[in-house]
Protein backbone atom coordinates (compact mmCIF):
# COMPACT_ATOMS: atom_id res chain seq x y z
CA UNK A 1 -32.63 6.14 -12.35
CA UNK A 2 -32.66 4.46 -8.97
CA UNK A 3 -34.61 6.09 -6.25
CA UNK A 4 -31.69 6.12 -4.00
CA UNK A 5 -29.52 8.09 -7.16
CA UNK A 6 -29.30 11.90 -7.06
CA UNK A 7 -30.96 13.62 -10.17
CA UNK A 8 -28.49 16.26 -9.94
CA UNK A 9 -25.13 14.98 -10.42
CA UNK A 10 -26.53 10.52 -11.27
CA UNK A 11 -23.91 9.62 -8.09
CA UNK A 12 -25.89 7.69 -5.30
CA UNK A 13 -27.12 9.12 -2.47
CA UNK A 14 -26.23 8.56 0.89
CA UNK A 15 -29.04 6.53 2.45
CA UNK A 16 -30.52 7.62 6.00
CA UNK A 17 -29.64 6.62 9.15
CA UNK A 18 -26.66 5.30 10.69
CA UNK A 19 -23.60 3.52 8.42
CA UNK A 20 -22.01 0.51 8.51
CA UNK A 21 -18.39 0.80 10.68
CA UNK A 22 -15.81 -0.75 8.36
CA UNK A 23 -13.60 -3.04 9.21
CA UNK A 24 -10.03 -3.45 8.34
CA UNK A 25 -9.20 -5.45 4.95
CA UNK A 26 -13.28 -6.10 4.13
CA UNK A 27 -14.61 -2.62 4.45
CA UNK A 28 -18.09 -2.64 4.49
CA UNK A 29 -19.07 -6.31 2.58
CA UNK A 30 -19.03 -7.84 6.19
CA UNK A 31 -22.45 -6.19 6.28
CA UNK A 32 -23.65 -8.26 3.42
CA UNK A 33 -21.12 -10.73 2.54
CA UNK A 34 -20.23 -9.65 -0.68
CA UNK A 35 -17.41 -8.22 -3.18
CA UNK A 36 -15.21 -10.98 -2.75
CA UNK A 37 -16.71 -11.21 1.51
CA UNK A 38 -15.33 -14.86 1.36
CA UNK A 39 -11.81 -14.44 -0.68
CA UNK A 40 -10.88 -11.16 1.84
CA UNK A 41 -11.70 -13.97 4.60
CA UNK A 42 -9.38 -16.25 3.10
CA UNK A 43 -6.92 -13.87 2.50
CA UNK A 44 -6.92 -12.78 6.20
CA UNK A 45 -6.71 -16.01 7.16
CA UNK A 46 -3.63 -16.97 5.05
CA UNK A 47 -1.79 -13.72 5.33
CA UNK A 48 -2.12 -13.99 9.34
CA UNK A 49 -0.89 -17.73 9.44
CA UNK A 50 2.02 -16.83 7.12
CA UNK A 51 3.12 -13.43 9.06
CA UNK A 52 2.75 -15.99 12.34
CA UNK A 53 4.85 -18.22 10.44
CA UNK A 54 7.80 -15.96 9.47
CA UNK A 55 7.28 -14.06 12.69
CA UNK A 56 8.52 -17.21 14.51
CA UNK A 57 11.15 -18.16 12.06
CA UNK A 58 12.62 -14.55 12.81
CA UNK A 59 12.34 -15.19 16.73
CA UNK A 60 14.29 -18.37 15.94
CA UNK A 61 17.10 -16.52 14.66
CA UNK A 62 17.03 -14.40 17.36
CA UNK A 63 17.40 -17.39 19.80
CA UNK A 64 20.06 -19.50 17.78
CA UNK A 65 22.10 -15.58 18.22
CA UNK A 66 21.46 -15.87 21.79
CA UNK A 67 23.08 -18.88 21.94
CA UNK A 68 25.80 -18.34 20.06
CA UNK A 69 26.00 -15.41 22.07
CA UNK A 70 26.36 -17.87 25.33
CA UNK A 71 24.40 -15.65 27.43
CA UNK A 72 23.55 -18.91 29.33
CA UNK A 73 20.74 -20.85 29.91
CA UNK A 74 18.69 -18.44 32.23
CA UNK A 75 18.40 -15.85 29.69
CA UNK A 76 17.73 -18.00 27.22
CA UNK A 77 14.71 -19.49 29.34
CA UNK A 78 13.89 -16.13 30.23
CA UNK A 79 13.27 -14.81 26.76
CA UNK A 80 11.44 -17.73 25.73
CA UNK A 81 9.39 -17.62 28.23
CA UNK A 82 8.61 -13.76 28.17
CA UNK A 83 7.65 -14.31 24.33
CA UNK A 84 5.06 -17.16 25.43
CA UNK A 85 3.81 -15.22 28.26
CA UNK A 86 3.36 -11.68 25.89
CA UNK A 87 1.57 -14.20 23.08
CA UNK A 88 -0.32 -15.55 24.98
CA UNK A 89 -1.17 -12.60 26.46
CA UNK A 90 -1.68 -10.58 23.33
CA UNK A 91 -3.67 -13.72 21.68
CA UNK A 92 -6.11 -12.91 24.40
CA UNK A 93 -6.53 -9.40 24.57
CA UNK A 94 -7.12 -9.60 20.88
CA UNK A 95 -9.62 -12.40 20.53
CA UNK A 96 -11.38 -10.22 23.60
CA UNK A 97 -10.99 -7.13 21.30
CA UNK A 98 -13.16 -8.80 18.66
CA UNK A 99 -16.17 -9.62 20.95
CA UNK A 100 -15.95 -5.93 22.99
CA UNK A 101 -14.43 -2.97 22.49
CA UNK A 102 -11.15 -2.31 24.40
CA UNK A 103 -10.80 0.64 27.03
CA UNK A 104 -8.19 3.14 25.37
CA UNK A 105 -6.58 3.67 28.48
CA UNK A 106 -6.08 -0.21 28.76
CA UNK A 107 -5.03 -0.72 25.39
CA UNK A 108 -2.33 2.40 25.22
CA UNK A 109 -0.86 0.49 28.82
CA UNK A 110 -0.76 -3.22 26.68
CA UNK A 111 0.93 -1.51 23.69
CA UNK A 112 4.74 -2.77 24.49
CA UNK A 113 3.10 -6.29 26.36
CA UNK A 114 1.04 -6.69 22.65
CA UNK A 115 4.08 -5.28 20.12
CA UNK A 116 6.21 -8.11 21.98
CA UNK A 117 3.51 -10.66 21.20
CA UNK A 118 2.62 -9.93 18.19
CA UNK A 119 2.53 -13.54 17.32
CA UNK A 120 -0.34 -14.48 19.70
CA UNK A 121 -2.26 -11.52 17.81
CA UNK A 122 -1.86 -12.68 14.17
CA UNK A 123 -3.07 -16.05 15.40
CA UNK A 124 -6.11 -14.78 17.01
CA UNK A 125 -6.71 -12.74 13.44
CA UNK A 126 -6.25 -16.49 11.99
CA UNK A 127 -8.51 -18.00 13.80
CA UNK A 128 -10.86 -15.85 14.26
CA UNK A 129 -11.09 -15.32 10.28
CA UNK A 130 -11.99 -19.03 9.88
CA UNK A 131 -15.65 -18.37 11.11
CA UNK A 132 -16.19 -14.43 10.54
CA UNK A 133 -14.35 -11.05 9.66
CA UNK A 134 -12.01 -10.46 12.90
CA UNK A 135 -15.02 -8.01 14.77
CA UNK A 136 -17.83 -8.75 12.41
CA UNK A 137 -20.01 -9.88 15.59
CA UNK A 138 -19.16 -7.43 17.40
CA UNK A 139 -19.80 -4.75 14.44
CA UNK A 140 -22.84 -6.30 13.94
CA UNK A 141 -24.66 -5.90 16.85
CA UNK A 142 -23.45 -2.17 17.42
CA UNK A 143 -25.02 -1.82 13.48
CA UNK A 144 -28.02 -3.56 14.74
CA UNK A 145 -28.95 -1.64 17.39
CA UNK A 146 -28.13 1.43 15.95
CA UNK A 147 -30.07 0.68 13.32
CA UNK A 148 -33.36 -0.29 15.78
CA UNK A 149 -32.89 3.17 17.59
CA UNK A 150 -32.74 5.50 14.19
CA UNK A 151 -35.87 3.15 13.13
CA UNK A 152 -37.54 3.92 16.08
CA UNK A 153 -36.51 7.69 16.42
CA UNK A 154 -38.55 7.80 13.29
CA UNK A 155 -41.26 5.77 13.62
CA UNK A 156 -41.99 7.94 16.71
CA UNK A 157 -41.84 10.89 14.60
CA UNK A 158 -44.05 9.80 12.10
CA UNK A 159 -46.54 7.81 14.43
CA UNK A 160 -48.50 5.41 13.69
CA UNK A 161 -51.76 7.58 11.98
CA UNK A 162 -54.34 5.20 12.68
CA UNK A 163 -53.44 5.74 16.75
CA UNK A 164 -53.21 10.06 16.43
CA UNK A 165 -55.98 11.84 17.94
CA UNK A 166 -57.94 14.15 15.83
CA UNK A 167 -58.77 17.41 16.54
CA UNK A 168 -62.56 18.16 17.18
CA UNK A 169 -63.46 21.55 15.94
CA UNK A 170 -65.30 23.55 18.51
């Protein structure tokens, strides 16, 4: 029996201190890169390229029916262009989203702007999956430092017994 196993029921025990946050599609292995850490990154990768992918062939469709349409040229343009503009947008605010966390306020304004370019987000999830879980750095360092305070918070509890002052009996 490990020492981190409960006697009472043999289902491990929660250890102390703060948790791992887990991310979407790898859980928890981004702490440690394992269960399958490198296949989830692959997957991530080649599931976001291939949504991008289809994503655009659906936005073509929807430009050959403007044209068929014959809205004219201007619209045409202008539709093109506000897809760019919102993905290139989106691409950013996501890429940003993986480094610090977004303001909720912020992010519930951006909703429509990001749901329009939701191409520029699956690329940033692309990309970014080619060096690290999308938010593993910034995951990371909030596990880090939480981590450092809790070891702290006890260390200061317990003390250090060589450096405690003993009592002198009067």
């Amino acid at each position: 029996m490990s020492a981190e196993e409960n006697p009472a029921n043999g289902v491990p025990a929660t250890p102390a201190g703060p948790q791992p946050e887990p991310l979407r599609f790898f859980g928890t292995t981004w702490v440690d890169h394992s269960r399958g850490y490198a296949a989830r990154r692959l997957g991530v990768a080649v599931g976001s390229l291939a949504a991008a992918a289809a994503a655009c062939f659906v936005l073509r469709f929807a430009y050959q029916g403007l044209q068929i349409a014959a809205v004219g040229g201007f619209v045409s343009l202008l539709v093109v262009v506000m897809f760019a503009v919102c993905s290139a947008l989106a691409f950013g605010h996501t890429w940003g989203s993986f480094s610090t966390r977004p303001d909720p306020a912020r992010q519930s304004s951006l909703r429509g702007l990001l749901s329009i370019g939701f191409v520029g987000s699956l690329l940033a999830y692309f990309f970014r999956s080619l060096t690290e879980a999308p938010g593993e750095k910034l995951h990371r360092a909030e596990y880090e430092q939480a981590r450092e305070e809790y070891d702290r918070r006890v260390t200061r509890r317990s003390g250090n017994p060589s450096r405690k002052r003993r009592r002198r009996d009067t």
